[in-house]
Protein backbone atom coordinates (compact mmCIF):
# COMPACT_ATOMS: atom_id res chain seq x y z
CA UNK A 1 24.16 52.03 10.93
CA UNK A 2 23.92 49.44 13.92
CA UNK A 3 20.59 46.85 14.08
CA UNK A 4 18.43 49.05 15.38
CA UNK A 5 18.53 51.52 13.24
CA UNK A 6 18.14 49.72 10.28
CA UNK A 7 14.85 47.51 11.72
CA UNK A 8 13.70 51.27 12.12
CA UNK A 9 14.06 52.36 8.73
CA UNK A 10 12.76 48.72 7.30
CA UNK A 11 10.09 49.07 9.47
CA UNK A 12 8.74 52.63 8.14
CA UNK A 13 7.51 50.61 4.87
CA UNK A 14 4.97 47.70 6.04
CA UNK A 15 5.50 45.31 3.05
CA UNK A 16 9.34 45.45 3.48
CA UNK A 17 8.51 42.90 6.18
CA UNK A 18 4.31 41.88 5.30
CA UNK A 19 5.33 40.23 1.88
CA UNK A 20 8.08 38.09 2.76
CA UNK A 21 8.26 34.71 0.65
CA UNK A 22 7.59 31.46 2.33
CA UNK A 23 8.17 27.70 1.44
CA UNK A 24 8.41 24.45 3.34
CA UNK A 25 9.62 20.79 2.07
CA UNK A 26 8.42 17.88 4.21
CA UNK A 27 9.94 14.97 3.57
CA UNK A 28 7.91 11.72 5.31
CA UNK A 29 8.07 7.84 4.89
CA UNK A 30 4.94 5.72 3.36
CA UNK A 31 4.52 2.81 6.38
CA UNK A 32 2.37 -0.50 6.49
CA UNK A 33 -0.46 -0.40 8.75
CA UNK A 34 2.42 -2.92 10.94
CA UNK A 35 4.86 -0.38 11.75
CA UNK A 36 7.17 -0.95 8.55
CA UNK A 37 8.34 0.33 5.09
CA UNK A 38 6.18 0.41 2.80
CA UNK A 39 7.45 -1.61 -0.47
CA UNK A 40 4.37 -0.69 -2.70
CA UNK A 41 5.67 1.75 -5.37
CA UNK A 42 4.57 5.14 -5.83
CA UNK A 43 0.52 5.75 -5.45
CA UNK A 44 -0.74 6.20 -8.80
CA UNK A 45 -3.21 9.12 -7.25
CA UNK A 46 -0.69 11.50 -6.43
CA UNK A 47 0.92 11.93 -10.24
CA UNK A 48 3.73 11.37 -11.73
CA UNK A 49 7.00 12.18 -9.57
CA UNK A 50 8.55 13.38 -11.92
CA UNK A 51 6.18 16.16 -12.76
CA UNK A 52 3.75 16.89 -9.77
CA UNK A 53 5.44 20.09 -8.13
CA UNK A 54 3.52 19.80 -5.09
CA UNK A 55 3.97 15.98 -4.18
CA UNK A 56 7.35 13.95 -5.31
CA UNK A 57 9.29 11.40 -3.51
CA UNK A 58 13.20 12.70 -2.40
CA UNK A 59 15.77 9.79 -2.06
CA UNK A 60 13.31 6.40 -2.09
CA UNK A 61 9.94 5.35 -3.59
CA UNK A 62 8.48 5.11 -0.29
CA UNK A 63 10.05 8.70 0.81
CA UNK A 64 7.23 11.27 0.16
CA UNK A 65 8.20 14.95 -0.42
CA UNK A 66 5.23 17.53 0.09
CA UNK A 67 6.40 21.07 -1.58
CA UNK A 68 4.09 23.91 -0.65
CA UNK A 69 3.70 27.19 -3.08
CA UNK A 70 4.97 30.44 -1.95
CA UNK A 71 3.43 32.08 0.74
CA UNK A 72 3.32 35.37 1.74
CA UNK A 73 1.98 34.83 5.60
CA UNK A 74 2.16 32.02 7.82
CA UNK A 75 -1.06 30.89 7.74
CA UNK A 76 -1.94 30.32 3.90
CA UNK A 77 1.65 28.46 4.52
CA UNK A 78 0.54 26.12 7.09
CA UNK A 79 -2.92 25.59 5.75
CA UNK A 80 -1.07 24.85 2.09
CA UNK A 81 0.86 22.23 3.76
CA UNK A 82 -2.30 20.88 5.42
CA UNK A 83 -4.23 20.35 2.10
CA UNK A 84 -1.19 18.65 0.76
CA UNK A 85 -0.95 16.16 3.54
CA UNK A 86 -5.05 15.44 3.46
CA UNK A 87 -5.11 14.64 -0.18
CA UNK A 88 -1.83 12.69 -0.06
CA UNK A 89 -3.45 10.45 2.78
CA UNK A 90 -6.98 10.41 0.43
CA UNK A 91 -4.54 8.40 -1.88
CA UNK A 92 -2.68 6.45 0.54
CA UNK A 93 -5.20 3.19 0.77
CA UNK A 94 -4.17 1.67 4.11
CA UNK A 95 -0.44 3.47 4.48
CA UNK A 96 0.64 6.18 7.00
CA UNK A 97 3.16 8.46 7.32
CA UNK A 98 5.91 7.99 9.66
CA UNK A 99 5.85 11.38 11.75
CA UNK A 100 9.48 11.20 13.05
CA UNK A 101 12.67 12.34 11.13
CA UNK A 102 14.58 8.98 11.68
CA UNK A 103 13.38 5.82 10.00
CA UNK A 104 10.85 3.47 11.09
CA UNK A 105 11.87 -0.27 10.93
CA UNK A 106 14.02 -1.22 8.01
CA UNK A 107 14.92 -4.52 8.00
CA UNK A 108 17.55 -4.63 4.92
CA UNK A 109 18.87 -1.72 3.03
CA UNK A 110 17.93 -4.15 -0.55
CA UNK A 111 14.18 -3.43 1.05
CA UNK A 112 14.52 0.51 0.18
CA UNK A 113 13.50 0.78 -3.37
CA UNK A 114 15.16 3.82 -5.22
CA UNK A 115 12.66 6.51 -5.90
CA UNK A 116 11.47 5.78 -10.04
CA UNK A 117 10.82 8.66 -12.61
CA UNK A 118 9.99 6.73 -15.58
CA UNK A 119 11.74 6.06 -18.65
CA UNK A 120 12.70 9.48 -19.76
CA UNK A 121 16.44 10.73 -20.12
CA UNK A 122 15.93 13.38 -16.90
CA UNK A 123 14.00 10.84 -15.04
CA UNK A 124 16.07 8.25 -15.54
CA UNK A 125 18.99 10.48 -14.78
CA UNK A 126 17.22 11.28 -11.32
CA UNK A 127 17.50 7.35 -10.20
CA UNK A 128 21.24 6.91 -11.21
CA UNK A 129 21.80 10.03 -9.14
CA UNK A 130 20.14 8.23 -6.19
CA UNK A 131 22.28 4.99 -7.23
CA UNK A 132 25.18 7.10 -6.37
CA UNK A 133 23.94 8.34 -3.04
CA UNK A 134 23.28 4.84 -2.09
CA UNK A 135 26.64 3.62 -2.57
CA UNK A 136 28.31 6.84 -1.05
CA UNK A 137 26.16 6.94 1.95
CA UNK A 138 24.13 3.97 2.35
CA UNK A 139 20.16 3.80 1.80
CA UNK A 140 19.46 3.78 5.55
CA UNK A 141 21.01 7.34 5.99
CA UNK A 142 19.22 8.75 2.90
CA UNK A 143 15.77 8.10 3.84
CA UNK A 144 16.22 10.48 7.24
CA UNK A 145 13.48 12.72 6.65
CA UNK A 146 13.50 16.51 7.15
CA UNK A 147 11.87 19.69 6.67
CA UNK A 148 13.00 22.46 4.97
CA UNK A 149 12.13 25.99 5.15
CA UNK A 150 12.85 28.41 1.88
CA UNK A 151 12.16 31.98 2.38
CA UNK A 152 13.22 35.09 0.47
CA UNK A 153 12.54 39.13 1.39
CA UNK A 154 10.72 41.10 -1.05
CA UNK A 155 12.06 43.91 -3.69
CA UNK A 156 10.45 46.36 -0.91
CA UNK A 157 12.87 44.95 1.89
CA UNK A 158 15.35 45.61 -0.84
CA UNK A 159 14.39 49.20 -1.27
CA UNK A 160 13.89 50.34 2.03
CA UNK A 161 17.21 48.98 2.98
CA UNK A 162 19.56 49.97 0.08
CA UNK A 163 17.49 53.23 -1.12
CA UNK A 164 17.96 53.22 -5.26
CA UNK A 165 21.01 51.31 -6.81
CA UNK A 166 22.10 50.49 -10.27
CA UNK A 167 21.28 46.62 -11.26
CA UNK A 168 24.63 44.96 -10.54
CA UNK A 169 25.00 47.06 -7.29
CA UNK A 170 21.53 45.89 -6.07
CA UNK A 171 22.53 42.41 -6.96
CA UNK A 172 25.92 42.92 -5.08
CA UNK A 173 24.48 44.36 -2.15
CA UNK A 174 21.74 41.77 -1.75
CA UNK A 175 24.06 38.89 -1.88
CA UNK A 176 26.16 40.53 0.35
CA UNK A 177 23.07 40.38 2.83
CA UNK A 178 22.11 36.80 2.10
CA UNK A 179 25.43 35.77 2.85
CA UNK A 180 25.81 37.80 6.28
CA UNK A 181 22.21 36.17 7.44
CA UNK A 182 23.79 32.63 6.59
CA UNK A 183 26.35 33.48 8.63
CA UNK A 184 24.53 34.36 11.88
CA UNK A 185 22.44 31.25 11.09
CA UNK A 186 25.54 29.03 11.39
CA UNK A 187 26.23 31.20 14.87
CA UNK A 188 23.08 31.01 16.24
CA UNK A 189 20.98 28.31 14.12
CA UNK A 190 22.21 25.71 17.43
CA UNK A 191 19.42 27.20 19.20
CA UNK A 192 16.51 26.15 17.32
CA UNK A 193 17.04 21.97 17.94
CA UNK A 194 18.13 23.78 21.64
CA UNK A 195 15.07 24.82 22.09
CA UNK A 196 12.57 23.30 20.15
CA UNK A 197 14.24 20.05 19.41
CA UNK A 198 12.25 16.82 20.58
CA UNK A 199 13.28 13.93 18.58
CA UNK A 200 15.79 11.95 21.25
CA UNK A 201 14.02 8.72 20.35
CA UNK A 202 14.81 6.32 17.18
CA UNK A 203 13.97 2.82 15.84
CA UNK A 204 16.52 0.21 17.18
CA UNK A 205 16.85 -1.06 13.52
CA UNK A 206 18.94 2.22 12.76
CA UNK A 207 21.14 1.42 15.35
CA UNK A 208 22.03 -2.25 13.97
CA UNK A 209 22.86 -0.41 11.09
CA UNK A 210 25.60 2.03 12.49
CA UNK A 211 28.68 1.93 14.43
CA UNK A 212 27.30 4.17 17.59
CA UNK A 213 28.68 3.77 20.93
CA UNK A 214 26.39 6.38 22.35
CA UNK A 215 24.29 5.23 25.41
CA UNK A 216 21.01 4.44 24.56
CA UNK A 217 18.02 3.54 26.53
CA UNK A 218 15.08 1.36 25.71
CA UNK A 219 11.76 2.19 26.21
CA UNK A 220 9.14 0.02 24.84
CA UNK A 221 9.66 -2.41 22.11
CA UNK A 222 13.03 -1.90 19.62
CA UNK A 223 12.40 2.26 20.54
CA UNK A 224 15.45 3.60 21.97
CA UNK A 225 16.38 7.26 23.56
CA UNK A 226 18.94 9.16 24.33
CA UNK A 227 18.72 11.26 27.58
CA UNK A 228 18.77 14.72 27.38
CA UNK A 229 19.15 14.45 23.30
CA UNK A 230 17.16 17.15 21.12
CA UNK A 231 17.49 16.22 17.18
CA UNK A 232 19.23 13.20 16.08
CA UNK A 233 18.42 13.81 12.77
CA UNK A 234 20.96 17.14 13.46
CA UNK A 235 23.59 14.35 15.31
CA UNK A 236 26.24 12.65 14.06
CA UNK A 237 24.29 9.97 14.07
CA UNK A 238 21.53 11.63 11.57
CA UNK A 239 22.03 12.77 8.15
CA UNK A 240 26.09 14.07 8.41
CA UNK A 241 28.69 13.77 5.38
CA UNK A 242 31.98 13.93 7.37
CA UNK A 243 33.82 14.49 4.47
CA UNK A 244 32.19 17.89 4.16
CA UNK A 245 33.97 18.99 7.32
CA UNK A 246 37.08 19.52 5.44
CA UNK A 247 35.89 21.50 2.47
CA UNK A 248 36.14 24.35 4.74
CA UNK A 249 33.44 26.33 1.60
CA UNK A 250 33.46 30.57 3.10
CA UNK A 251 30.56 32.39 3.19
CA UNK A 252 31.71 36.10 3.47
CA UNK A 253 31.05 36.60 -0.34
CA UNK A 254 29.87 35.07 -3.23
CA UNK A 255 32.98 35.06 -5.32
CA UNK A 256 34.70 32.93 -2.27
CA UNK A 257 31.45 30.68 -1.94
CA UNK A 258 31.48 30.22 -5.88
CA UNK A 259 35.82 29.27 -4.71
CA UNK A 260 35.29 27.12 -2.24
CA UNK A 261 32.57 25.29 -4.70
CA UNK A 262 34.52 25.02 -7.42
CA UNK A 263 37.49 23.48 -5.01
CA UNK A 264 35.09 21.18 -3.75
CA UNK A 265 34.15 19.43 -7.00
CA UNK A 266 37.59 19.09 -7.88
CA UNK A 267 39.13 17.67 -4.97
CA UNK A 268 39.08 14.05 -4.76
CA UNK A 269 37.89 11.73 -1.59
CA UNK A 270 39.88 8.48 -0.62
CA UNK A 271 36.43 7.59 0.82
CA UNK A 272 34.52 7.38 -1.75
CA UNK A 273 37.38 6.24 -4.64
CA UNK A 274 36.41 3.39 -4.76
């Protein structure tokens, strides 16, 4: 059965393709009303970190996370992450959020406080995790902000495509298909910063901070571009982990993802044995 047949057959039952489940993560720096990081510590009015599901902070203090609910069409998703963003700011005081992926001035990396989750065992556990990153990776690299987008098809996509399984056959055969549209994202995924990408421009502070030989231009004052550049958060320059590159983790089934995983873990980095 080639592509078009099976969109066909989807297609014939509306919520195969209606009900599909939709999440985004934003990730955004707190910033002084002067441009810089903000050092103030978590605002009180947003809850704890540890527990609000909707608002946390990811690597640092000052690195707000906004987690929407799942979403079943695209605009209760959008207007989810809207009323997120509006109370967050009702709490903010006389902070902003930095709207680009790269950082906004940083002068040291000792001025990026680790994100706090109290006292308890799992919170505490959360911060020594972070302590780890930071000595792996470097604080600077770790507070590149992203977005990510979570989405999962219904049981009726399921259905439609499969017709009626057993329980570990459905499981089988929907991993199978998870791990066949991961794949075509990793063929075709370049096109999305390709064509959509618009973040050439970073804070010259970053590049103190990294070996780059890349060409920059200035424009402005301590802003500088690349030409012709679409996501440097997606660059070598933005949030990479060479030593990844070797791993070489499959994706053409689960059993060799759950492999390549487990070889992962297990193999030990010069890098980082310090």
């Amino acid at each position: 059965m080639d592509f078009s047949q099976r969109l066909q057959q989807i297609s014939a039952n509306p919520d195969a393709l209606t009900q599909i489940g939709r999440g985004l993560e934003r990730e955004a720096l707190r910033i002084t009303p002067q441009g810089g990081l903000s050092a103030q510590p978590h605002p009180a009015g947003l809850g704890s970190a540890l527990t609000n599901k909707w608002v946390t902070t990811d690597f640092a203090e000052s690195l707000l996370e906004f987690i929407t609910p799942v979403s079943h069409d695209v605009d209760s998703l959008l207007t989810q992450l809207s009323d997120i963003h509006q109370f967050t700011y009702s709490q903010l005081d006389q902070e902003s959020l930095w709207p680009m992926s790269m950082p906004c001035f940083v002068g040291k990396e000792d001025d990026i406080t680790l994100a706090q989750y109290g006292s308890s065992n799992s919170g505490r556990m959360k911060t020594l995790y972070r302590e780890g990153l930071k000595h792996r990776y470097g604080s600077v690299m770790q507070v590149i902000s992203g977005v990510h987008f979570n989405f999962s098809f219904p049981d009726e996509f399921w259905q439609q495509l499969f017709g009626d399984q057993a329980e570990q056959e459905r499981r089988d055969s929907v991993s199978d298909a998870y791990f066949g549209l991961i794949r075509n994202y990793y063929r075709f995924g370049w096109l999305i910063p390709y064509l959509f990408g618009a973040s050439p421009a970073l804070c010259g502070s970053f590049l103190n901070k990294s070996a780059s030989e890349l060409n920059f231009e200035q424009v402005g004052c301590g802003t500088y571009f690349l030409p012709n550049a679409t996501a440097l958060r997606l660059s070598d320059l933005g949030y990479t982990n060479h030593e990844q590159s070797s791993l070489k983790i499959g994706f053409n089934s689960l059993d060799q993802y759950l492999e390549g995983l487990q070889r992962a873990i297990r193999t030990p980095s010069e890098e980082f044995a310090s």
